[in-house]
Protein backbone atom coordinates (compact mmCIF):
# COMPACT_ATOMS: atom_id res chain seq x y z
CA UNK A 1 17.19 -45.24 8.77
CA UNK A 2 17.65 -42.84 6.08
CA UNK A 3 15.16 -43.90 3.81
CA UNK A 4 12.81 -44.34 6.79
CA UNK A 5 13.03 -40.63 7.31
CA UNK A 6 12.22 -39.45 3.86
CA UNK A 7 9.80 -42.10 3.50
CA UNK A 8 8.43 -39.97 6.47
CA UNK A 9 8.54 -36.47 5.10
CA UNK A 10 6.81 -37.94 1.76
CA UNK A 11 4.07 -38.75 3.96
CA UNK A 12 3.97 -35.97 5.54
CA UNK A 13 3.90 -33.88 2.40
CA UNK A 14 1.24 -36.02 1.08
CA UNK A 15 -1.34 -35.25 4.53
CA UNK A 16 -0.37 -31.18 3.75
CA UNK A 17 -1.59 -31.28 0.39
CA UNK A 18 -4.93 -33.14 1.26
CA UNK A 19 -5.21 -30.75 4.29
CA UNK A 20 -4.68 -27.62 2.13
CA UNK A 21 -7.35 -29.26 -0.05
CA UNK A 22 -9.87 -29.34 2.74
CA UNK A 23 -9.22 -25.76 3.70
CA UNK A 24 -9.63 -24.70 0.21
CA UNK A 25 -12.93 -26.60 0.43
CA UNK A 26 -14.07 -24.99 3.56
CA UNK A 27 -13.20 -21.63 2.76
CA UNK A 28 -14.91 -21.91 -0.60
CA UNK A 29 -17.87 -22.61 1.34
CA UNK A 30 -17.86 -19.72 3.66
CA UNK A 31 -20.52 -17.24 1.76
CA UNK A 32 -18.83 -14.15 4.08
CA UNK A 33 -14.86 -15.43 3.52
CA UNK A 34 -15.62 -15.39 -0.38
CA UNK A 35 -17.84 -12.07 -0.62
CA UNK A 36 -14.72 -10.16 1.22
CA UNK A 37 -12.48 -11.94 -1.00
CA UNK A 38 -14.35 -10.80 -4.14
CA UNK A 39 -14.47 -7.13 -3.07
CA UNK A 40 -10.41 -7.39 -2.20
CA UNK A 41 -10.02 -8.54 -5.80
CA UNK A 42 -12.49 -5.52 -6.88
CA UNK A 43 -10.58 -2.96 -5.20
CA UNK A 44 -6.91 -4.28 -5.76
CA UNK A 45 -7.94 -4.31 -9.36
CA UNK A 46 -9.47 -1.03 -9.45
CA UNK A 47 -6.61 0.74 -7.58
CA UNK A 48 -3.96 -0.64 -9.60
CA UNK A 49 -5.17 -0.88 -12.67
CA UNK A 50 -7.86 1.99 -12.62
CA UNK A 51 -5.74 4.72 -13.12
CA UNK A 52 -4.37 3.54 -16.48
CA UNK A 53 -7.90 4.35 -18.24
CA UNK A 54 -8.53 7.71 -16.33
CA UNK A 55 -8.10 10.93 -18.69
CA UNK A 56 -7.62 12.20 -15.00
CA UNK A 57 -4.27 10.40 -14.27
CA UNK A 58 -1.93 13.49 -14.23
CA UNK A 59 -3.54 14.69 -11.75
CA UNK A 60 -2.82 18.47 -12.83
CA UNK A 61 -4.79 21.39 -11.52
CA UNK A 62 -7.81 22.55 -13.21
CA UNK A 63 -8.44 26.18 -11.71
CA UNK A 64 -12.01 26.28 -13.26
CA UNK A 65 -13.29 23.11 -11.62
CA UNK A 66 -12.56 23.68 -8.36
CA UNK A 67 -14.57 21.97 -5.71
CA UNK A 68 -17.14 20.91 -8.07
CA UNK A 69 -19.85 17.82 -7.45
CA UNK A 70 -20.43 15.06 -9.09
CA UNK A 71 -21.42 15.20 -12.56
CA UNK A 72 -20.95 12.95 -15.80
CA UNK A 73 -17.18 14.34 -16.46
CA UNK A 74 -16.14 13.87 -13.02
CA UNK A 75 -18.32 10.86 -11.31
CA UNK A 76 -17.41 11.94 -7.69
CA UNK A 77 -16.81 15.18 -8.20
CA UNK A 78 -13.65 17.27 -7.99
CA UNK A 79 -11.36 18.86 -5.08
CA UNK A 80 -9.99 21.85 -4.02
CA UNK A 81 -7.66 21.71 -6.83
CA UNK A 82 -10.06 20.49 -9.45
CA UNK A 83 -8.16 17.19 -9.95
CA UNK A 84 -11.18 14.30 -10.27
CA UNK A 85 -12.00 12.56 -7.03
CA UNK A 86 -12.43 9.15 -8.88
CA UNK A 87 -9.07 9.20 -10.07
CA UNK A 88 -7.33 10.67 -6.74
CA UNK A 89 -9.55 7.20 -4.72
CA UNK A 90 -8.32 4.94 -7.24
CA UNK A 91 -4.60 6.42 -6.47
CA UNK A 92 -4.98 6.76 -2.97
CA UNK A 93 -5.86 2.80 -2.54
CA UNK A 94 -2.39 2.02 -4.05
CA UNK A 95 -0.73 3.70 -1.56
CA UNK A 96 -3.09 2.25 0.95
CA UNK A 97 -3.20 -1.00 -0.21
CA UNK A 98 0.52 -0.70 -0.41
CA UNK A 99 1.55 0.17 2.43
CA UNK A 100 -1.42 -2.42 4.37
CA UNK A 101 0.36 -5.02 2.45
CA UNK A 102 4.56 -3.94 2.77
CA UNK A 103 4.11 -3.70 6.49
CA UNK A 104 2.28 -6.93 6.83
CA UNK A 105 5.16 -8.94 5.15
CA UNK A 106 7.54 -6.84 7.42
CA UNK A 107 6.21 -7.57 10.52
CA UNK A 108 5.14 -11.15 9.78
CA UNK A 109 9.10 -11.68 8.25
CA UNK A 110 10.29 -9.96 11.93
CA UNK A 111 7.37 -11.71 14.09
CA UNK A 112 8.03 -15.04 13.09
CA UNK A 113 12.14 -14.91 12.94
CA UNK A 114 12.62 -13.81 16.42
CA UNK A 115 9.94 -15.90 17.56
CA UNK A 116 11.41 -18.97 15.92
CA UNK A 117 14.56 -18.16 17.24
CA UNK A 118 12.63 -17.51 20.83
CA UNK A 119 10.74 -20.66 21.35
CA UNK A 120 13.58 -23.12 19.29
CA UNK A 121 16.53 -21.72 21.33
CA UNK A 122 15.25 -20.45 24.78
CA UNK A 123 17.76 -19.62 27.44
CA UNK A 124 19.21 -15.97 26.81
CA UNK A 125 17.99 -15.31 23.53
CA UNK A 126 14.49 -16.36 24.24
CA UNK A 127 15.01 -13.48 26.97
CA UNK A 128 16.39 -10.73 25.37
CA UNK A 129 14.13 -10.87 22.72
CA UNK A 130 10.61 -11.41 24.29
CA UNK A 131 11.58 -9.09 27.16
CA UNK A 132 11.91 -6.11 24.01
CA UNK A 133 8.37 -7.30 22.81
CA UNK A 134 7.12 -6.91 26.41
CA UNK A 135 8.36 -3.10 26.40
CA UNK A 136 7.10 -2.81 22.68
CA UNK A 137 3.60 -3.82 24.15
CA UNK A 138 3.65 -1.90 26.72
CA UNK A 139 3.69 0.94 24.85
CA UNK A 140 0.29 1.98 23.36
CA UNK A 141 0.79 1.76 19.65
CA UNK A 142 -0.50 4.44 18.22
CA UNK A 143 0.79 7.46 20.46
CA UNK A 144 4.46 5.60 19.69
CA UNK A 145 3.49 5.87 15.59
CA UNK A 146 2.65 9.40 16.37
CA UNK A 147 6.05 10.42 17.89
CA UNK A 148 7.93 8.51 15.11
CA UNK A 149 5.85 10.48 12.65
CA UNK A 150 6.92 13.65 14.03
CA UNK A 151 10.37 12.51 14.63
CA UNK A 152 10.02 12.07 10.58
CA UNK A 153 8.27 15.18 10.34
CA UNK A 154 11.28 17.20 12.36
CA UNK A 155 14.01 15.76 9.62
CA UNK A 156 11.54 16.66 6.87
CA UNK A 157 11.68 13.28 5.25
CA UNK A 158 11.13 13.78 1.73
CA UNK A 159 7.42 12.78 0.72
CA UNK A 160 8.19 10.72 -1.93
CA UNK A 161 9.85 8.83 0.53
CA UNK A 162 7.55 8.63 3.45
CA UNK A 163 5.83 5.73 2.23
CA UNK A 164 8.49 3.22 3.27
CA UNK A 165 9.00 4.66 6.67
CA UNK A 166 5.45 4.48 7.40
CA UNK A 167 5.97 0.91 6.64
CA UNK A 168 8.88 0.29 8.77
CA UNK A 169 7.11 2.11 11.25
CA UNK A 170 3.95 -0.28 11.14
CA UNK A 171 6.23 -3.35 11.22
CA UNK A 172 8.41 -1.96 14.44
CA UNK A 173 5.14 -1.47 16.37
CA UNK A 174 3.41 -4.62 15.06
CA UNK A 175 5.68 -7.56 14.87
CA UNK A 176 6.26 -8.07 19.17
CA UNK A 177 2.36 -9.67 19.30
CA UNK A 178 3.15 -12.19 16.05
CA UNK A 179 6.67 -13.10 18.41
CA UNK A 180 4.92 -14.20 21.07
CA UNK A 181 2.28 -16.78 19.25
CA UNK A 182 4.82 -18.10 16.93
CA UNK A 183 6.75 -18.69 20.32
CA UNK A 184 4.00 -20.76 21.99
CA UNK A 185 3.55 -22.53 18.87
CA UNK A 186 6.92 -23.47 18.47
CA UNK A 187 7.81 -24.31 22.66
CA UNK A 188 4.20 -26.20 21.77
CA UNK A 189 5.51 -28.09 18.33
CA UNK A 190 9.01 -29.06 20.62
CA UNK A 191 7.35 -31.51 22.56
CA UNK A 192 5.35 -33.36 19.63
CA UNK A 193 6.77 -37.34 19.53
CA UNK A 194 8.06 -36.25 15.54
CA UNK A 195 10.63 -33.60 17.55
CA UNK A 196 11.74 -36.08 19.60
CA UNK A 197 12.54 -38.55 17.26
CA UNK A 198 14.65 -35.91 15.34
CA UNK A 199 16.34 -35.19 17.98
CA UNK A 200 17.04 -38.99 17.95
CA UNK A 201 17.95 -39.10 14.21
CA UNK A 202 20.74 -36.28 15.35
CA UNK A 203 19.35 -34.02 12.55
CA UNK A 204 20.83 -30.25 11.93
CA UNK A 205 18.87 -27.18 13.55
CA UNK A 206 18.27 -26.06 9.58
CA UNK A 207 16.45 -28.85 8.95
CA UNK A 208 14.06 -29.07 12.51
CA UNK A 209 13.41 -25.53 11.54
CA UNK A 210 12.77 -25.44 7.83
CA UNK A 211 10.91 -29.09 7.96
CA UNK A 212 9.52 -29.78 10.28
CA UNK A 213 8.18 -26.41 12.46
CA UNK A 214 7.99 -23.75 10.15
CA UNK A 215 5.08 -25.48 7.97
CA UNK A 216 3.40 -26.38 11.09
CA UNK A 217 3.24 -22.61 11.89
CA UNK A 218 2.14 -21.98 8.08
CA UNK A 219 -1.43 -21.57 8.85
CA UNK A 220 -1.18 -19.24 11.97
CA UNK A 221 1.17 -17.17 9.84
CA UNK A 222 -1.77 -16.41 7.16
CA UNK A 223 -4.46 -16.10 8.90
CA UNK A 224 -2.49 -13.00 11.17
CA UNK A 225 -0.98 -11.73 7.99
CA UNK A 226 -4.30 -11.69 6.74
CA UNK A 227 -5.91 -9.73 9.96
CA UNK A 228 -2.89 -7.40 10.53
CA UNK A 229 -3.35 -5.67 7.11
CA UNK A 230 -6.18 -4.63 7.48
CA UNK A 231 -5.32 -2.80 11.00
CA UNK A 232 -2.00 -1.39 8.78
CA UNK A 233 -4.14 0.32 6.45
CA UNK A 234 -6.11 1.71 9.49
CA UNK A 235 -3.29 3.26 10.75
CA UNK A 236 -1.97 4.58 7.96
CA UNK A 237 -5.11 6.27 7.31
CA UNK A 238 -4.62 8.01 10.79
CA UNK A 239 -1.36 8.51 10.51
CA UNK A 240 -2.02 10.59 6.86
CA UNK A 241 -5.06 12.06 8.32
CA UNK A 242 -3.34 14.33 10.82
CA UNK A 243 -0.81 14.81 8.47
CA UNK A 244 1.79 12.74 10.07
CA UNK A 245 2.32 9.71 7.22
CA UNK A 246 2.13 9.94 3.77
CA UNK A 247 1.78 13.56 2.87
CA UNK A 248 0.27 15.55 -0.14
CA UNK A 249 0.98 15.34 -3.57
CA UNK A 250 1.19 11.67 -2.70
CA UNK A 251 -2.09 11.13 -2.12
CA UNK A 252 -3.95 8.07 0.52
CA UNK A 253 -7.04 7.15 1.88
CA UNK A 254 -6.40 9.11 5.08
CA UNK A 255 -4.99 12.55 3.95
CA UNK A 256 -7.88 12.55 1.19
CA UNK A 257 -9.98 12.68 4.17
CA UNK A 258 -8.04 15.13 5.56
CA UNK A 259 -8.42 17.59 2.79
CA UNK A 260 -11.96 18.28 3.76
CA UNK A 261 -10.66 20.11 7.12
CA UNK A 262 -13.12 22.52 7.22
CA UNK A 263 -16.91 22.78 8.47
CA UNK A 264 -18.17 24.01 5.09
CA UNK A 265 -16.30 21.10 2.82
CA UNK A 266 -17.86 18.46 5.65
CA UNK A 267 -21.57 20.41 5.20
CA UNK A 268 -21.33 20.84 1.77
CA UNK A 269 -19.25 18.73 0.02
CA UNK A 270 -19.56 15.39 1.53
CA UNK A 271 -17.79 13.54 -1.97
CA UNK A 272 -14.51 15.03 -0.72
CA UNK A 273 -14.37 12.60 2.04
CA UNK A 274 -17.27 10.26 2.09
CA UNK A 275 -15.77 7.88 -1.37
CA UNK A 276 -12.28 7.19 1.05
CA UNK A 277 -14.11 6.87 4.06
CA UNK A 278 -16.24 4.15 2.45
CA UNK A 279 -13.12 2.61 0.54
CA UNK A 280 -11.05 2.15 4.00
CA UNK A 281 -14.38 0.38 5.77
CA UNK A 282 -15.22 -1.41 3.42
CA UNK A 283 -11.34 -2.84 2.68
CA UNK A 284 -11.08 -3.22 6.70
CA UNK A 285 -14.19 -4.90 6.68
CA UNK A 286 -13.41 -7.44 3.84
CA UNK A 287 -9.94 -8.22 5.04
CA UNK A 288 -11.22 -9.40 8.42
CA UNK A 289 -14.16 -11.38 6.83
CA UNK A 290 -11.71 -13.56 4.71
CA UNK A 291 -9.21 -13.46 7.88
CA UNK A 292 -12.25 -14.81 10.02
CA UNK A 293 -13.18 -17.35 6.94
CA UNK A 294 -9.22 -18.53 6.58
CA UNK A 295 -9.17 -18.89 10.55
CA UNK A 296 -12.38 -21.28 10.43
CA UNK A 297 -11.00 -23.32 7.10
CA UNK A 298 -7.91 -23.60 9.28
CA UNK A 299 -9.38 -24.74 12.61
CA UNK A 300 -12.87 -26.02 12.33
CA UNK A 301 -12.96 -26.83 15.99
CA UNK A 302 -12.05 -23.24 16.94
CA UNK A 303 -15.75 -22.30 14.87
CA UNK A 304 -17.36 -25.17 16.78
CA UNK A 305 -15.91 -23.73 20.28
């Protein structure tokens, strides 16, 4: 019976790596999925790497090119403290990009535990914890960032250290939604013949869970981790843009937009916050392309519908 049973899993193994295949196949195919994947590579490798050949970097303040627009020294200009726009974009999108990218594994980490532990156990935990992500979702999420901000704010949270708040922030407000599909899934995956015969086989919780229902959840798992950035680094913008996240000298998409505050630097001096502006859009829009691509790789039938 043993040897039945791993013949089993072999199998098994064998049908995900031809599936995973196929999705690679279909993705590749999707013009859209690929052109948002290209720009993410563009602007992960131009945020990270970018600064490192910008005679900009230290981002000290040049008195004498204050506000100034773009030229051939500074591409996009400079700000109200004469440090080079280019450079300040380039650091910005780490922090955004970083932050996008901590919270997602955060949330999807707490999303998919509790919900796993939801839909596999039931009875009182099952309660407990998707009655807390029916209060979390009741709660509109970004008046409940904006409180925790200020909460921050009042305990003045040292900016260097904002950054991972924010974070823990994003994944407190955005794991309850991942809890509840992982939950379905799993309560779904519980009645599949393959469950019932491991019940029959008497095998340990560790290895229903680790074997045979978390792969099986794999794909739902990447194509939200994939979507939910995207709305991380949107909220971190807002959050920074009215001063509440990451704060100045750190600099991010949001507070750069921030800095032009004023009717005359929006008139006059549209590099100040147009370049971020563009750079969060444009991310946003990418992520959710190759989110929408991975989701119709995934699921063909769900394109088809």
């Amino acid at each position: 019976m043993e040897e039945t049973t791993v013949q089993t899993e072999h199998m098994a193994k064998y049908r995900k790596s031809n599936l995973w295949k196929q999705v690679f196949r279909r993705l590749v195919k999707n013009k859209m999925a690929m052109t948002g994947l290209g720009f993410l590579i563009f602007i992960f490798v131009f945020c990270m790497i970018g600064p490192f050949f910008s005679p900009y970097a230290n981002g000290g303040v040049d008195a004498i090119n204050i506000n100034q627009p773009p030229s051939a020294e500074h591409w996009l200009g400079t700000d109200a403290l004469g440090r080079d726009v280019l450079t300040r974009l380039m650091e910005a999108g780490r922090i955004s990009l970083t932050v996008g990218l901590g919270a997602m594994v955060m949330s999807v980490f707490i999303g998919t535990l509790l919900g796993v532990l939801a839909g596999f156990y039931q009875g009182i935990v099952d309660q407990i914890i998707m009655r807390t992500a029916d209060v979390l979702m009741t709660i509109p999420g970004l008046p409940l960032l904006f409180i925790m901000a200020a909460v921050m704010s009042e305990w003045k949270v040292p900016a260097e250290n904002r950054l991972y708040i924010v974070m823990v922030m994003l994944s407190i407000v955005g794991w309850s939604g991942l809890a509840r599909l992982v939950r379905s899934q799993i309560l779904s995956l519980r009645e599949r013949e393959y469950m019932h015969a491991t019940e029959s086989l008497g095998l340990r919780d560790r290895r229903k869970l680790f074997v045979h229902l978390l792969p099986n959840i794999v794909p739902l798992l990447i194509v939200v981790g994939t979507l939910s950035v995207g709305g991380a680094i949107l909220s971190e913008s807002v959050l920074s843009y009215f001063g509440l996240g990451v704060v100045p000298p750190t600099a991010s998409w949001g507070n750069m937009i921030n800095a032009a505050n004023s009717l005359i630097d929006f008139q006059n001096r549209p590099w100040l916050w147009i370049p971020p502006g563009v750079a969060i859009f444009l991310t946003v829009i990418s992520i959710n392309l190759l989110g929408d691509g991975l989701r119709d790789a995934i699921d063909p039938k769900m394109k088809s519908r």
